[in-house]
Protein backbone atom coordinates (compact mmCIF):
# COMPACT_ATOMS: atom_id res chain seq x y z
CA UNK A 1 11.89 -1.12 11.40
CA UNK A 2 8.09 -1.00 12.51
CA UNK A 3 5.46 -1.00 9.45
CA UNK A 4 2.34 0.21 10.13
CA UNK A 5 -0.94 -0.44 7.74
CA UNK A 6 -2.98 2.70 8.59
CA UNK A 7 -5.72 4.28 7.55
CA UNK A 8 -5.57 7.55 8.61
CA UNK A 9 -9.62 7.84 9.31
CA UNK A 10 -10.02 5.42 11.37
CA UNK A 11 -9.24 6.02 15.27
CA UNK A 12 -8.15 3.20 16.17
CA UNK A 13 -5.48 3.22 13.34
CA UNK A 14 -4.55 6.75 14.48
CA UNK A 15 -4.69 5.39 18.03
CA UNK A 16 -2.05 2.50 17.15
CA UNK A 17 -0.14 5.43 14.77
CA UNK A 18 0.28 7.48 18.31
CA UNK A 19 1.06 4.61 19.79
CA UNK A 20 3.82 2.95 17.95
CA UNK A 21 5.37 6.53 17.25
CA UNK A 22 5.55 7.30 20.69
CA UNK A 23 6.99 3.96 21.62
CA UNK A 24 9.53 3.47 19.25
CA UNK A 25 11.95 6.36 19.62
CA UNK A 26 15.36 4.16 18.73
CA UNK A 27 13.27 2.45 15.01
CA UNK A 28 11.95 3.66 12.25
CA UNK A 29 8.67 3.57 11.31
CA UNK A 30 6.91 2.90 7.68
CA UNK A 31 3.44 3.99 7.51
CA UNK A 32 1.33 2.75 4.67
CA UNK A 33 -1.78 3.79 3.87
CA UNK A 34 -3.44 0.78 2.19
CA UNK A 35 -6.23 2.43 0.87
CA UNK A 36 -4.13 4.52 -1.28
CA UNK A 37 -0.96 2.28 -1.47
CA UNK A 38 -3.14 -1.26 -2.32
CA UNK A 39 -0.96 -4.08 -1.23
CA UNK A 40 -0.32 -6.89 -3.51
CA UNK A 41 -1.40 -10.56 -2.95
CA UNK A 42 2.05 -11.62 -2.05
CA UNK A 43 2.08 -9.41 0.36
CA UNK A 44 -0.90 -10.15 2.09
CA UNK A 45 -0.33 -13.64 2.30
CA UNK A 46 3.13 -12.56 4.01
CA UNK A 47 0.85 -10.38 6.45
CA UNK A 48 -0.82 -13.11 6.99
CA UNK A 49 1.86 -16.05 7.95
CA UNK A 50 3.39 -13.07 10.24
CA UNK A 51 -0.27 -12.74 11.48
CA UNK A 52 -0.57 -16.59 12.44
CA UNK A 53 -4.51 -16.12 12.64
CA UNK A 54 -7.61 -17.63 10.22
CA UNK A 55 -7.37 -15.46 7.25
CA UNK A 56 -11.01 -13.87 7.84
CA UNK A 57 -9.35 -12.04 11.02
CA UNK A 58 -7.76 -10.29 8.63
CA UNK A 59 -10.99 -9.04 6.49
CA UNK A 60 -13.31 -7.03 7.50
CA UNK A 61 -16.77 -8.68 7.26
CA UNK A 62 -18.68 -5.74 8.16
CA UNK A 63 -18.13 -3.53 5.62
CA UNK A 64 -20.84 -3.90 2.39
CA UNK A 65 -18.21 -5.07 -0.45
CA UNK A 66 -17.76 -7.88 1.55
CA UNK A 67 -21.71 -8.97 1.62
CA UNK A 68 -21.57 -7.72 -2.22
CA UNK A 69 -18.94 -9.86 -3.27
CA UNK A 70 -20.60 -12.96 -2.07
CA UNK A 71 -17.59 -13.35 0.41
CA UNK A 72 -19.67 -15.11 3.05
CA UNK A 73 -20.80 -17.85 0.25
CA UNK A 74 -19.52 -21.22 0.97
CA UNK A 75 -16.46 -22.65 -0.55
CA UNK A 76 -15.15 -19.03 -0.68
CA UNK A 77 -11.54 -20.30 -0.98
CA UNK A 78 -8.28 -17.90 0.09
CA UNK A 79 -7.24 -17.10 -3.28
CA UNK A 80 -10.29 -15.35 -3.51
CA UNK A 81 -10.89 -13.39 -0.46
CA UNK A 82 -6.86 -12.39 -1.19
CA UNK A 83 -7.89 -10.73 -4.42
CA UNK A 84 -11.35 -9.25 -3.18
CA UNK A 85 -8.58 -7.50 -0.41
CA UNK A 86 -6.31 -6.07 -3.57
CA UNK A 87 -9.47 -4.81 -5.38
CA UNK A 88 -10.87 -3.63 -2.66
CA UNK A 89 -8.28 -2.16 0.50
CA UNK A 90 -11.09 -0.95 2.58
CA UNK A 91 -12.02 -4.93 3.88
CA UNK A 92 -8.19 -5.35 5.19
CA UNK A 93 -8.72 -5.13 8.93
CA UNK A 94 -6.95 -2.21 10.30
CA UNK A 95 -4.89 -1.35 11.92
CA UNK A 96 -1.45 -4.09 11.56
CA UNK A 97 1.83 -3.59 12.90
CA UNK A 98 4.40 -5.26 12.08
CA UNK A 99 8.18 -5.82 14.25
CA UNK A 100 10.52 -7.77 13.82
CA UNK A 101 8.97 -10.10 11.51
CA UNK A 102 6.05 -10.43 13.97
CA UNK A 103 2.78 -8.57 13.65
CA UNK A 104 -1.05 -7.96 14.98
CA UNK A 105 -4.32 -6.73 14.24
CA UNK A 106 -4.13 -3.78 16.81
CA UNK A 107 -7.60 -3.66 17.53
CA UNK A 108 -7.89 -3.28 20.58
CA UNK A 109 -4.55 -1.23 20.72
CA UNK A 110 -3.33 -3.05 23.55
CA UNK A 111 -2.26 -6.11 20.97
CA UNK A 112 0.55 -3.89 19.67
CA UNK A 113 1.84 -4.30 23.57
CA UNK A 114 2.75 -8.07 22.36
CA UNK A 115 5.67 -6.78 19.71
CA UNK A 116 7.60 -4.93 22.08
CA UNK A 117 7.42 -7.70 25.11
């Protein structure tokens, strides 16, 4: 089974979508759309054990909640850049696959390459 945390706007996320769905005829594949279907704490701090990068790879610090929330103060601690995600989907980076208990950001889309070698 292949999970993929899309948003469907973004083209890179449709990019990795293509991707994955044209690489993985033999698996299934779970699409989420995390702006819709919010994920829960627990599981982004599963995402991000299976990520095995700093947890602000995961966020994205461009968009203006995360300026708004006072997410780039000091002493910022997980816990609370985990709920900022849950209250507000659009700063979880996008796209992540996930294989076999593995997964990456797959920006660039080339990443993705890594769960299937």
């Amino acid at each position: 089974m292949i999970t993929i945390y899309h948003n469907p706007r973004c083209s890179k996320s449709r990019a990795a979508y293509e991707l994955v769905s044209t690489a993985t005829a033999n698996e299934s594949v779970e699409v989420i759309e995390y702006l819709t279907q919010p994920l829960t704490v627990d599981r982004l701090k599963a995402l991000h054990a299976m990520l095995g990068c700093p947890l602000l790879d995961m966020i994205r610090t461009g968009e203006t909640e995360y300026a708004e929330l006072g997410l780039d103060a000091p002493g910022v601690t997980d816990d609370q850049l985990y709920e900022a995600i849950v209250r507000h989907p659009i700063l979880l980076q996008r796209p992540i696959v996930v294989r076999n208990g593995r997964a990456v950001i797959g920006r660039p889309t080339e990443n993705i390459a890594a769960l299937f070698g």
